[in-house]
PDB file of N, CA and C in Angstrom:
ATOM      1  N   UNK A   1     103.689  78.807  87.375  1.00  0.00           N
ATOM      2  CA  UNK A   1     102.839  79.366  88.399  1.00  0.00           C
ATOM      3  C   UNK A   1     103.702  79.632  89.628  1.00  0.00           C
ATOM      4  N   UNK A   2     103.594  81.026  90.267  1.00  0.00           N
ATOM      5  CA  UNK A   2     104.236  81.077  91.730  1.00  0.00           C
ATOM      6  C   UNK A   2     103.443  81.590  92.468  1.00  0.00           C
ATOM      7  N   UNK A   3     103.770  81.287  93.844  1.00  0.00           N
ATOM      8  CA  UNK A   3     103.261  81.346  94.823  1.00  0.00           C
ATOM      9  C   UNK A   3     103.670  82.618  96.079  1.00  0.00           C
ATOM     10  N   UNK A   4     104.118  83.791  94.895  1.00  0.00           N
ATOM     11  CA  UNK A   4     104.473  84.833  95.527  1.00  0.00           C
ATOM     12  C   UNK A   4     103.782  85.828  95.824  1.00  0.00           C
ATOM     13  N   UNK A   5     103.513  86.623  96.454  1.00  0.00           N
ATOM     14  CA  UNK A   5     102.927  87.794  96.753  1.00  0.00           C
ATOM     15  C   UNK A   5     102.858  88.941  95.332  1.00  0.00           C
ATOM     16  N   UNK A   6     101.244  89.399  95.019  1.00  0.00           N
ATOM     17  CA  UNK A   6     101.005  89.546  93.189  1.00  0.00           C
ATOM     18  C   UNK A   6     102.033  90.899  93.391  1.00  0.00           C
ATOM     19  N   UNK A   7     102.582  91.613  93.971  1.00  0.00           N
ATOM     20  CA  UNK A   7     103.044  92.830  94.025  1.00  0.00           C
ATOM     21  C   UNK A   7     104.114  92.626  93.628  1.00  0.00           C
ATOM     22  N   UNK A   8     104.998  91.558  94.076  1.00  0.00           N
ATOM     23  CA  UNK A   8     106.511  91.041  93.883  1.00  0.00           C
ATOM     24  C   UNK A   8     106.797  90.038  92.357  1.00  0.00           C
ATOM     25  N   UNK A   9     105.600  89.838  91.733  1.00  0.00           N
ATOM     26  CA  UNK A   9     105.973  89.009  90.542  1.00  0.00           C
ATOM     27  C   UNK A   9     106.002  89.941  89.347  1.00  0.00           C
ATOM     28  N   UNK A  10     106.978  89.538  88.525  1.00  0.00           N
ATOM     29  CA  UNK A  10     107.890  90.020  87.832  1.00  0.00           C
ATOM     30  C   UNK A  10     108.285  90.889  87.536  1.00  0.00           C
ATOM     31  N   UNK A  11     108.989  91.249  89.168  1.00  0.00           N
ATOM     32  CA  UNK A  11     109.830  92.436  88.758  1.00  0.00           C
ATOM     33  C   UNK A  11     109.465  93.572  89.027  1.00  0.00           C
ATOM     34  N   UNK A  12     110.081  94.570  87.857  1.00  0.00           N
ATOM     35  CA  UNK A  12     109.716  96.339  88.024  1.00  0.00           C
ATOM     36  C   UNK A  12     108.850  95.953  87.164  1.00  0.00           C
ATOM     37  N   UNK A  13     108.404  94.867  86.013  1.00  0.00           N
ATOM     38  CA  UNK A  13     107.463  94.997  85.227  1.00  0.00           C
ATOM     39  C   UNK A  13     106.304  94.556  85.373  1.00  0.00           C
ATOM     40  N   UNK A  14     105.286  94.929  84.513  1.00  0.00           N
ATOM     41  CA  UNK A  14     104.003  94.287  85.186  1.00  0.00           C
ATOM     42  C   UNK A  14     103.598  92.956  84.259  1.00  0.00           C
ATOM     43  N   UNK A  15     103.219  91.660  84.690  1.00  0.00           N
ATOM     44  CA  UNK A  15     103.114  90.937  83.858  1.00  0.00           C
ATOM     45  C   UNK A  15     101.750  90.881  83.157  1.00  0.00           C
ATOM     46  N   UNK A  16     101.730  89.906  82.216  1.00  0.00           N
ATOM     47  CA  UNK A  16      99.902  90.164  81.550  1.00  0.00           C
ATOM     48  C   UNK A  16      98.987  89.904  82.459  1.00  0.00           C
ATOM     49  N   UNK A  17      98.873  89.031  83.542  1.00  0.00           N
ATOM     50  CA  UNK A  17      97.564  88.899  84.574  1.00  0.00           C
ATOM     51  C   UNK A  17      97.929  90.233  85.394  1.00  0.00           C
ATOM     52  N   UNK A  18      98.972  90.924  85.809  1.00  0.00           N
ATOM     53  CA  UNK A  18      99.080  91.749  86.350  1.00  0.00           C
ATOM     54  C   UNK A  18      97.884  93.040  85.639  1.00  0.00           C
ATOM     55  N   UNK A  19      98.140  93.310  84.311  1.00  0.00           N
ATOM     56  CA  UNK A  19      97.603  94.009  83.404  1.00  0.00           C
ATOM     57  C   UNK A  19      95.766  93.454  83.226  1.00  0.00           C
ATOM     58  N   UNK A  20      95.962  92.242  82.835  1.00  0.00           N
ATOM     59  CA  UNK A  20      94.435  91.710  82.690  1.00  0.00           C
ATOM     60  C   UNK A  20      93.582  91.908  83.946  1.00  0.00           C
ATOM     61  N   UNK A  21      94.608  91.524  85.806  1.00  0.00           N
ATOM     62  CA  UNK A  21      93.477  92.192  86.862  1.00  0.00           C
ATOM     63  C   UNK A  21      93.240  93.455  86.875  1.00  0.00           C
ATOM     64  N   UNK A  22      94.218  94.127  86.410  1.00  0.00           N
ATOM     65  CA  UNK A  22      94.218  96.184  86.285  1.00  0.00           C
ATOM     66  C   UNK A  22      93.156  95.986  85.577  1.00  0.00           C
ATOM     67  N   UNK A  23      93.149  96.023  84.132  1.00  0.00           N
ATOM     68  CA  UNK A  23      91.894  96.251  83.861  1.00  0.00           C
ATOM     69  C   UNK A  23      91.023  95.848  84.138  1.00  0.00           C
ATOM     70  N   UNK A  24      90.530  94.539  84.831  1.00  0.00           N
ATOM     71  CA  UNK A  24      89.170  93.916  85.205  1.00  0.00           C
ATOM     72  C   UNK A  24      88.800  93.949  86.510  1.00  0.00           C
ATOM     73  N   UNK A  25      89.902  95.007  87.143  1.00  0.00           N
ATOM     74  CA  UNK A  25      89.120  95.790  88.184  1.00  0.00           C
ATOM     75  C   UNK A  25      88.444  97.323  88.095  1.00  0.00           C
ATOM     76  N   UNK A  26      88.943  97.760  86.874  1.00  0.00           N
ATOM     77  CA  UNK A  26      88.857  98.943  86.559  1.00  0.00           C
ATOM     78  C   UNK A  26      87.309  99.061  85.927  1.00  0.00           C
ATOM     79  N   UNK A  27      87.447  97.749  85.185  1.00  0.00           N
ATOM     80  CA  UNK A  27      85.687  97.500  84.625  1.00  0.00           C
ATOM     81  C   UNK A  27      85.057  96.803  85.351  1.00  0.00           C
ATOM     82  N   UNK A  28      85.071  96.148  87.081  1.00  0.00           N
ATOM     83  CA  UNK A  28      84.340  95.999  87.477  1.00  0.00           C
ATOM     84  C   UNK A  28      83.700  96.600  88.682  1.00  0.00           C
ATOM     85  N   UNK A  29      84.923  98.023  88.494  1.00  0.00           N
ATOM     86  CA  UNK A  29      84.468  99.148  89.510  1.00  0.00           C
ATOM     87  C   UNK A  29      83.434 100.108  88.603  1.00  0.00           C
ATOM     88  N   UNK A  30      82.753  99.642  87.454  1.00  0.00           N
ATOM     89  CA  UNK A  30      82.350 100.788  86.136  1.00  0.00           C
ATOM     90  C   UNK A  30      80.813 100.555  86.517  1.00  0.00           C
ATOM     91  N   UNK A  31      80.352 101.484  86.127  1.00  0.00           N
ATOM     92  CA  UNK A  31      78.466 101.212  85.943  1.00  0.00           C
ATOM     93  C   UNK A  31      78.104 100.492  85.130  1.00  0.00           C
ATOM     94  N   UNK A  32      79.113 100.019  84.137  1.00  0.00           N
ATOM     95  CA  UNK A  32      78.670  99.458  82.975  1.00  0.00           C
ATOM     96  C   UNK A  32      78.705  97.332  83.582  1.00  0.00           C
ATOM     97  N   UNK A  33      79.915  97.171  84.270  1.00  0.00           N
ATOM     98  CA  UNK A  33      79.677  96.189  85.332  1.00  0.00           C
ATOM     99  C   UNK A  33      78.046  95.940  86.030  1.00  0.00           C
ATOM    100  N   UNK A  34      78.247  97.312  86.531  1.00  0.00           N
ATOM    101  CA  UNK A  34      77.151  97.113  87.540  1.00  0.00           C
ATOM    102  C   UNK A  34      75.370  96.510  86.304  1.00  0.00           C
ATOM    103  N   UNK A  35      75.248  96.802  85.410  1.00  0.00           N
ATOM    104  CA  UNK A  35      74.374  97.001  84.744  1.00  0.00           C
ATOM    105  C   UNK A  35      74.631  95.351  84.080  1.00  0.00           C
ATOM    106  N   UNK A  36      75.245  94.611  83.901  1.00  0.00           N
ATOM    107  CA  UNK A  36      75.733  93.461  83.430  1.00  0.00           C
ATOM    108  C   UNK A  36      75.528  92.280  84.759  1.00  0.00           C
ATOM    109  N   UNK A  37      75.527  93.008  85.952  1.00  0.00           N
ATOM    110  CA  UNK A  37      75.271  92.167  87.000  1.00  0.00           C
ATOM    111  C   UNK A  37      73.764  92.291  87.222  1.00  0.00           C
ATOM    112  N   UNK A  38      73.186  93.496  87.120  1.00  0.00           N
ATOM    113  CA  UNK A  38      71.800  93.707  87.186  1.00  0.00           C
ATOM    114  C   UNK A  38      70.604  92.444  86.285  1.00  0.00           C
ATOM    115  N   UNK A  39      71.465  92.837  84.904  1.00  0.00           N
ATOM    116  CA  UNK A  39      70.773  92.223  83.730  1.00  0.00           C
ATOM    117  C   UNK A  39      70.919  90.146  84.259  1.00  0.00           C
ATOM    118  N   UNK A  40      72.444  89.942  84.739  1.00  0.00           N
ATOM    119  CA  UNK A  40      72.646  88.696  84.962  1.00  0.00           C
ATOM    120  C   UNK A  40      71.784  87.936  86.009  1.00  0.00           C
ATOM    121  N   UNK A  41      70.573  89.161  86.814  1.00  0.00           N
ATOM    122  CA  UNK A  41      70.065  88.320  87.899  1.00  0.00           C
ATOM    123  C   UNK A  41      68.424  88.756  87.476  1.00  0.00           C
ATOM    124  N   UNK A  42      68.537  89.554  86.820  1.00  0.00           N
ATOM    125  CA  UNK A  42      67.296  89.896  85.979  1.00  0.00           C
ATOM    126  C   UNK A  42      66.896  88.446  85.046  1.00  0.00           C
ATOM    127  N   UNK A  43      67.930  87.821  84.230  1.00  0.00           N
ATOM    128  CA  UNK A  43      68.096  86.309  83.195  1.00  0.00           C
ATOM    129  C   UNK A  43      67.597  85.269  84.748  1.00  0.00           C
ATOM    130  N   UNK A  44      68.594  85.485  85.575  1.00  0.00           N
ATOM    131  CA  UNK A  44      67.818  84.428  86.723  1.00  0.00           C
ATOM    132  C   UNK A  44      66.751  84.360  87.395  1.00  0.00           C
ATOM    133  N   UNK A  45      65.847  85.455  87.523  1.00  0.00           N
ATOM    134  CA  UNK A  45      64.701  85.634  87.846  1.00  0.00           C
ATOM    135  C   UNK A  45      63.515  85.322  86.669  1.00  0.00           C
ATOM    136  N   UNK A  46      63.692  85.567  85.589  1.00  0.00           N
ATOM    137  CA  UNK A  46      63.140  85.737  84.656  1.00  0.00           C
ATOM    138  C   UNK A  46      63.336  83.755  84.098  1.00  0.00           C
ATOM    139  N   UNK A  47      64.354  83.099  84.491  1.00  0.00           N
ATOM    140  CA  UNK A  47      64.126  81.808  83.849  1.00  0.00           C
ATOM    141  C   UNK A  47      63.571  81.021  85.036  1.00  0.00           C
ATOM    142  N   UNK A  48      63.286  81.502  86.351  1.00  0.00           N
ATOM    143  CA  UNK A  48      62.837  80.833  87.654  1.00  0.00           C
ATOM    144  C   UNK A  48      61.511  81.089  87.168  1.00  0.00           C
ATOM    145  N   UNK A  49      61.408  82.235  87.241  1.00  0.00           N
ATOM    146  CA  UNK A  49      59.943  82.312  87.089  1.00  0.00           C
ATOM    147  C   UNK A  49      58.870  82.202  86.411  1.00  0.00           C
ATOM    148  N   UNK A  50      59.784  81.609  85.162  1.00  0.00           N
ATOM    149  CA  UNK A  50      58.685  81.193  83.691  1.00  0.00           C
ATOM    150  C   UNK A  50      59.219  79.765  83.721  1.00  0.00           C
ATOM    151  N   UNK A  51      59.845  79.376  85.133  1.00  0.00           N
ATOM    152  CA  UNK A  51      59.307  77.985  85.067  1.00  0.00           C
ATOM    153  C   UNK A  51      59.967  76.734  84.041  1.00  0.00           C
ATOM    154  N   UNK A  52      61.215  77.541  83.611  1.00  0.00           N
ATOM    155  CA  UNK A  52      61.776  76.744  82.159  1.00  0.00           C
ATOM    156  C   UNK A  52      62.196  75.100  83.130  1.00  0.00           C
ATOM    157  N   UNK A  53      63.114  75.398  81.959  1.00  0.00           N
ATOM    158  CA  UNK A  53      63.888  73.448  82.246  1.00  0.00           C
ATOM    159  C   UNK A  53      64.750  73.767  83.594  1.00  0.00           C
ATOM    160  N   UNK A  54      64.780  72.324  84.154  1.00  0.00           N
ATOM    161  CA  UNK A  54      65.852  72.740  85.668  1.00  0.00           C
ATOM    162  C   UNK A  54      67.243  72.955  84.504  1.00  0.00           C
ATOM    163  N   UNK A  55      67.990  72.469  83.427  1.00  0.00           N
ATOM    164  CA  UNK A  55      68.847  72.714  82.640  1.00  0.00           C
ATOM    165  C   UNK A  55      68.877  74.965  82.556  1.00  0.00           C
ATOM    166  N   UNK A  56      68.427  75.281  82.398  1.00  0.00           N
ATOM    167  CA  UNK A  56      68.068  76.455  81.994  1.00  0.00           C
ATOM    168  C   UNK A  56      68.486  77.216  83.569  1.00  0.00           C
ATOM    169  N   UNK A  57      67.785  76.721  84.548  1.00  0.00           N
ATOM    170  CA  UNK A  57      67.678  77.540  85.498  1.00  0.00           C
ATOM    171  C   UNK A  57      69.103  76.987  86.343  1.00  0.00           C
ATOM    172  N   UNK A  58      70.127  75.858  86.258  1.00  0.00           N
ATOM    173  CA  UNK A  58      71.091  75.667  86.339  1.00  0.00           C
ATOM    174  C   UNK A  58      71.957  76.049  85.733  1.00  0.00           C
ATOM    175  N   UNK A  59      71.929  76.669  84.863  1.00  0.00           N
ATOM    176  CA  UNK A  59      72.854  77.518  83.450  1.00  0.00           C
ATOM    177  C   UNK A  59      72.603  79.237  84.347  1.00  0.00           C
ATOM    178  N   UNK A  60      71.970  79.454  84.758  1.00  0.00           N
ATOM    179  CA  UNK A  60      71.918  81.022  85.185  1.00  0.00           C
ATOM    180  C   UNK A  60      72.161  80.963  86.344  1.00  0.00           C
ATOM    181  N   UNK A  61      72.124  80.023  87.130  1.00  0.00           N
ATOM    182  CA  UNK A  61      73.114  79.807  88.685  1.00  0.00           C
ATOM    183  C   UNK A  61      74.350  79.695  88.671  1.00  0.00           C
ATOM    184  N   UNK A  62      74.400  78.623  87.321  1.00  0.00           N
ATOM    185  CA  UNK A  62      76.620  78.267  87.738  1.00  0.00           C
ATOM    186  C   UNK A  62      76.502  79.690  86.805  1.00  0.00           C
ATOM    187  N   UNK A  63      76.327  80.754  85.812  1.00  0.00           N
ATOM    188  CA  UNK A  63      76.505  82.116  85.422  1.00  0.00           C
ATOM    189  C   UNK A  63      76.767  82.737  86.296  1.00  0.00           C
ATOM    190  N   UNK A  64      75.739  82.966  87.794  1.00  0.00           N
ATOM    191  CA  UNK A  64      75.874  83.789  89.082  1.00  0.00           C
ATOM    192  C   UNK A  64      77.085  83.174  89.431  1.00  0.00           C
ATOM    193  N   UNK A  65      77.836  82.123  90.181  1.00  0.00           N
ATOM    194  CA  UNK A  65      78.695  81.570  90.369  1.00  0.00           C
ATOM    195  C   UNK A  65      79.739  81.896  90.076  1.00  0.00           C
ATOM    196  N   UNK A  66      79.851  81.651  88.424  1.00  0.00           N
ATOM    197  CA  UNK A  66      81.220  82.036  88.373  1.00  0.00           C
ATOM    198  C   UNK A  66      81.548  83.509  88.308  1.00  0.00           C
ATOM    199  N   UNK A  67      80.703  83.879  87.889  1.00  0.00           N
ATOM    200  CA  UNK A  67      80.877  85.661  88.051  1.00  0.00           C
ATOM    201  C   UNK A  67      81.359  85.883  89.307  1.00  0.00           C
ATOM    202  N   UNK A  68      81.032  85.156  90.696  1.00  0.00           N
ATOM    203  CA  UNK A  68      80.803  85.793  91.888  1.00  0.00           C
ATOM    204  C   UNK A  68      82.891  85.354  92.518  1.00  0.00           C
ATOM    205  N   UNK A  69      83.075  83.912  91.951  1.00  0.00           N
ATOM    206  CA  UNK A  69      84.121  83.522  92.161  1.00  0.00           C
ATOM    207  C   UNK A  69      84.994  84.209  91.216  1.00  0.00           C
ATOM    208  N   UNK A  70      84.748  84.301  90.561  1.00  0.00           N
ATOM    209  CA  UNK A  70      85.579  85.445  89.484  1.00  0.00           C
ATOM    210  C   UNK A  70      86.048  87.098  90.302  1.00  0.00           C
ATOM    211  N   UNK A  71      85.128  87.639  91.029  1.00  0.00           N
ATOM    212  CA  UNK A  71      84.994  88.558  91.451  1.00  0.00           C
ATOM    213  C   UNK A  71      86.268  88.477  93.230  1.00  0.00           C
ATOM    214  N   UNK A  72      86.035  87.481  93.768  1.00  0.00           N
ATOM    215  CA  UNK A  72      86.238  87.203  94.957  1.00  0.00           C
ATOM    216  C   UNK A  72      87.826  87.146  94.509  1.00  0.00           C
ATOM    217  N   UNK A  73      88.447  86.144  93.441  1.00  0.00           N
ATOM    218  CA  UNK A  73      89.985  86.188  93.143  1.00  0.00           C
ATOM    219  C   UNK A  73      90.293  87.680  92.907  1.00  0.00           C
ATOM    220  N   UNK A  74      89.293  88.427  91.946  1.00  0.00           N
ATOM    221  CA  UNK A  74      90.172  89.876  91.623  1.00  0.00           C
ATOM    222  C   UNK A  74      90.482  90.439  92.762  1.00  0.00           C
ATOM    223  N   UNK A  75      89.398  90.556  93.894  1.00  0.00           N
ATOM    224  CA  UNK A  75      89.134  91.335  94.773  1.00  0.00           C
ATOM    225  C   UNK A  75      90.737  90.834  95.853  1.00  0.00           C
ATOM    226  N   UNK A  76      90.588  89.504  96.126  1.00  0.00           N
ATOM    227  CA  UNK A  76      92.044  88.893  96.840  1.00  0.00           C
ATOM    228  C   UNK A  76      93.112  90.049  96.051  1.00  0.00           C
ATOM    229  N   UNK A  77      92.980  89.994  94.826  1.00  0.00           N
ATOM    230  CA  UNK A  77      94.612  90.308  94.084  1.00  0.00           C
ATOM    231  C   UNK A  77      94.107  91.772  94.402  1.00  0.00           C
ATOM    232  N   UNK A  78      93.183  92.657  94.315  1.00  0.00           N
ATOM    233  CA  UNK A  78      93.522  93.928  94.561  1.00  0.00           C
ATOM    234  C   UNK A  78      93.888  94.105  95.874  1.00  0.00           C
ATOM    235  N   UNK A  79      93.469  93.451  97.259  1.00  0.00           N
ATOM    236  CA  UNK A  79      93.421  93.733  98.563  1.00  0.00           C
ATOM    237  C   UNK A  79      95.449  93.430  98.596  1.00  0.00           C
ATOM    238  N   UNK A  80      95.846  92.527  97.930  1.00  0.00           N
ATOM    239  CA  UNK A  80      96.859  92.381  98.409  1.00  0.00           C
ATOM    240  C   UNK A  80      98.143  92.718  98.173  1.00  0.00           C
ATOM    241  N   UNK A  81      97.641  93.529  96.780  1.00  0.00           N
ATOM    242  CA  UNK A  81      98.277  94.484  95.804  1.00  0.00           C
ATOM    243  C   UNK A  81      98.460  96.123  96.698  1.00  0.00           C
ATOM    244  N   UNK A  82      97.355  96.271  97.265  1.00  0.00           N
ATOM    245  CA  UNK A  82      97.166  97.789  98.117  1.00  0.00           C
ATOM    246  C   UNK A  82      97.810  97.132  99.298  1.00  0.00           C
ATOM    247  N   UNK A  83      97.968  96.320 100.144  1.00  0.00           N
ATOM    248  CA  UNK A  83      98.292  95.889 100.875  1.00  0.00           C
ATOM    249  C   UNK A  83      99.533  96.274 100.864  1.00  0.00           C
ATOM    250  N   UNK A  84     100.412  95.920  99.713  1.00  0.00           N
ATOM    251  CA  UNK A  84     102.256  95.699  99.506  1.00  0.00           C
ATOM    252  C   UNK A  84     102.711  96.927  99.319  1.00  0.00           C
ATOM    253  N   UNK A  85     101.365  98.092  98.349  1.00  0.00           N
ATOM    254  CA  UNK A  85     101.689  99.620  98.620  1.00  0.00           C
ATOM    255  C   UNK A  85     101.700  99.924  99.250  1.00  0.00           C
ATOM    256  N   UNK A  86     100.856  99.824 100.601  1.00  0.00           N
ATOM    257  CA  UNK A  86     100.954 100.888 101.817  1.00  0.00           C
ATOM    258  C   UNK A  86     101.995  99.970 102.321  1.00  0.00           C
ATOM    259  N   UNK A  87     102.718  99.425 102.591  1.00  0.00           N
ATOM    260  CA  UNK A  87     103.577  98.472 103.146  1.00  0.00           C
ATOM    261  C   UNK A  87     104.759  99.135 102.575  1.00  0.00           C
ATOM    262  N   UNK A  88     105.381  99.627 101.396  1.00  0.00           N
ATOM    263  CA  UNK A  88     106.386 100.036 100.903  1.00  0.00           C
ATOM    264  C   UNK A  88     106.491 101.553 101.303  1.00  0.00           C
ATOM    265  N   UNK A  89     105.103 102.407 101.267  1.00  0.00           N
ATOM    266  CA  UNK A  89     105.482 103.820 101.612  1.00  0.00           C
ATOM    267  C   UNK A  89     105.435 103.719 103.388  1.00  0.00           C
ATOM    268  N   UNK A  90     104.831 102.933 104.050  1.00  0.00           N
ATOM    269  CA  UNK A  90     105.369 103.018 105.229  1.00  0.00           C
ATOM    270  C   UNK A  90     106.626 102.894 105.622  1.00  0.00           C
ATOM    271  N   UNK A  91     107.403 101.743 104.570  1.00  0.00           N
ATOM    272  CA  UNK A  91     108.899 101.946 104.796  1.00  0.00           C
ATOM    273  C   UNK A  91     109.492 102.970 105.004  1.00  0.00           C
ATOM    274  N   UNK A  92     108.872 103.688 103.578  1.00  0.00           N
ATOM    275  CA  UNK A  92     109.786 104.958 103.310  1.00  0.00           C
ATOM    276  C   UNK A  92     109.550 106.199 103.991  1.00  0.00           C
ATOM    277  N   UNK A  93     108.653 105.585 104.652  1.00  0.00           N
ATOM    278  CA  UNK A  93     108.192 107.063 105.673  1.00  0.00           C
ATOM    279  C   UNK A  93     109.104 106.635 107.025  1.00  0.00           C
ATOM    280  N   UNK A  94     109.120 105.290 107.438  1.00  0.00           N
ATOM    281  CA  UNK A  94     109.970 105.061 108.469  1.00  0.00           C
ATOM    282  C   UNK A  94     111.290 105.468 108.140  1.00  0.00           C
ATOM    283  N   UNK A  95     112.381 105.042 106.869  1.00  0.00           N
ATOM    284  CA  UNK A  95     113.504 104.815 106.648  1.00  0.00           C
ATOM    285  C   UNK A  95     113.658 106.901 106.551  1.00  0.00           C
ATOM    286  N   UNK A  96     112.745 107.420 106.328  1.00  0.00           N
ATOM    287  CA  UNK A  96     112.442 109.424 106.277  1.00  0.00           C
ATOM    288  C   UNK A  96     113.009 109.995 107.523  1.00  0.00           C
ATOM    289  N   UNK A  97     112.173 108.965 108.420  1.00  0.00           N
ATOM    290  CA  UNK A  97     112.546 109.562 109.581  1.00  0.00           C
ATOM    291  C   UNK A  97     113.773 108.850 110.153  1.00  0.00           C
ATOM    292  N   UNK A  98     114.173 107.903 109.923  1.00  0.00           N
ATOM    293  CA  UNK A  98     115.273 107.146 110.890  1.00  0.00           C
ATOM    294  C   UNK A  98     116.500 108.230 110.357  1.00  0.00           C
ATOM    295  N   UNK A  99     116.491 108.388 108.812  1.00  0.00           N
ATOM    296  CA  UNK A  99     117.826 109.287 108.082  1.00  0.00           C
ATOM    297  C   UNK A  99     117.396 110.890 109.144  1.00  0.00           C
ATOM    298  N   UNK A 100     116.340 111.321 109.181  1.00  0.00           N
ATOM    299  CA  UNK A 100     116.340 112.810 109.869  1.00  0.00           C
ATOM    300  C   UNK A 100     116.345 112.821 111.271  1.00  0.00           C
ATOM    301  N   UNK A 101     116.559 111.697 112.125  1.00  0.00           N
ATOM    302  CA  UNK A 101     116.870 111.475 113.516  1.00  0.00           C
ATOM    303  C   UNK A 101     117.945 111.280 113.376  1.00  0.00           C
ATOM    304  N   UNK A 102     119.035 110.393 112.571  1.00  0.00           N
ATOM    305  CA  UNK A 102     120.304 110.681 111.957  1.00  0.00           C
ATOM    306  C   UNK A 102     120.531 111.620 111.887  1.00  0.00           C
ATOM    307  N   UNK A 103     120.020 112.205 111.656  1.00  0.00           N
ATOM    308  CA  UNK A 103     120.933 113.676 110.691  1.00  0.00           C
ATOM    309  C   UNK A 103     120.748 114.863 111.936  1.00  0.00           C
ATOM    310  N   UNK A 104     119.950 114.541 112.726  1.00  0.00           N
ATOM    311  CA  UNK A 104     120.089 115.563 113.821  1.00  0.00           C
ATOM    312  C   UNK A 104     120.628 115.334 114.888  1.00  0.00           C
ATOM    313  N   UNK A 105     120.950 113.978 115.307  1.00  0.00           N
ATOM    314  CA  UNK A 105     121.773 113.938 116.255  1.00  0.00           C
ATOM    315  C   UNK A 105     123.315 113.970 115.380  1.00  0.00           C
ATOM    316  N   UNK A 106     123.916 114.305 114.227  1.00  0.00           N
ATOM    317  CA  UNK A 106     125.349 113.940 113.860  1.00  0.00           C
ATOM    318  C   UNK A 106     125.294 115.391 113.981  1.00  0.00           C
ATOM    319  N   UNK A 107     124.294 116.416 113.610  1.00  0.00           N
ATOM    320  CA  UNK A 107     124.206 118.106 113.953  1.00  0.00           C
ATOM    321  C   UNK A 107     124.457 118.265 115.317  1.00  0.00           C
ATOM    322  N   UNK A 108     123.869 117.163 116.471  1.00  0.00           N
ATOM    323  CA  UNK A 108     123.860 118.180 117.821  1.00  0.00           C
ATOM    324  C   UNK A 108     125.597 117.284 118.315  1.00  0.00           C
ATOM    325  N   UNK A 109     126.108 116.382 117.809  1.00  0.00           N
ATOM    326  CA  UNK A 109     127.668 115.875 118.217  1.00  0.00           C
ATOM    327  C   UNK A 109     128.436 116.968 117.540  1.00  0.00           C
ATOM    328  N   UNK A 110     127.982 117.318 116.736  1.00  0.00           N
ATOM    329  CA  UNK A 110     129.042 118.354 115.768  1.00  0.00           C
ATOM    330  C   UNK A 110     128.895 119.740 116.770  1.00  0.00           C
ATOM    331  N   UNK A 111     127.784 120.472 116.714  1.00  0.00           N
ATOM    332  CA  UNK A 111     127.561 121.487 117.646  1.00  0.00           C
ATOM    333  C   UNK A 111     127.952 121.376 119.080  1.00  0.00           C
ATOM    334  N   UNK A 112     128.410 119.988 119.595  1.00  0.00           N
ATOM    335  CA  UNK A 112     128.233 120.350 121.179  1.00  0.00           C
ATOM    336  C   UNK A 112     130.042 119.674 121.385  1.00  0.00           C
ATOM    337  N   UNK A 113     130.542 119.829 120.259  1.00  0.00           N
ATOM    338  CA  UNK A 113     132.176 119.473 119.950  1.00  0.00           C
ATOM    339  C   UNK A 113     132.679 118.317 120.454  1.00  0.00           C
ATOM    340  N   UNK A 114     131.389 117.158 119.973  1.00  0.00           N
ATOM    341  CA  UNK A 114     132.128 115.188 120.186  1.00  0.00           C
ATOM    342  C   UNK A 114     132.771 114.912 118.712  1.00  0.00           C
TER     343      UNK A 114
END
């Protein structure tokens, strides 16, 4: 386990949780998500309200739960994943311009004969 920033672990390659959050953000940005969360609070309404066993109606809460904590880690790893992208092309937009402020003042020493 490390404690590095998810953008920087392993490498140029992507590792399997790297791959397993790609896709399980990809399906929990889907309608088909959305319809699985619908149905999951539809089961919790539906066992509140017919009154079952407190067992029953504690089984469709820790369900909401972990879904919700499940959701909150992906969401960390995508925020901080987009985070390290715009962080790298800002480099390269800075390091764009530092080389073409370079490159025009070594034009105006050359032109003005230093």
């Amino acid at each position: 386990m490390t404690l590095r920033h998810p953008a920087e672990r392993g490498g140029s390659q992507r590792g399997r949780f790297a791959e397993l959050a790609a896709r399980s953000s990809h399906f929990t940005s889907s309608p088909a998500f959305f319809m699985v969360c619908l149905a999951l609070i539809a089961l919790f309404l539906a066992v509140h309200f017919a009154h079952l066993s407190l067992g029953w109606q504690l089984l469709a809460g820790d369900l909401m739960t972990a879904v919700t904590l499940l959701l909150l880690a992906l969401l960390k790893n995508s925020e901080l994943r987009a985070e390290h992208a715009i962080q790298r092309k800002l480099d390269a937009l800075a390091a764009a311009l530092l080389e073409s402020r370079e490159g025009q003042g070594a034009r105006r020493r050359r032109s003005s004969g230093e």
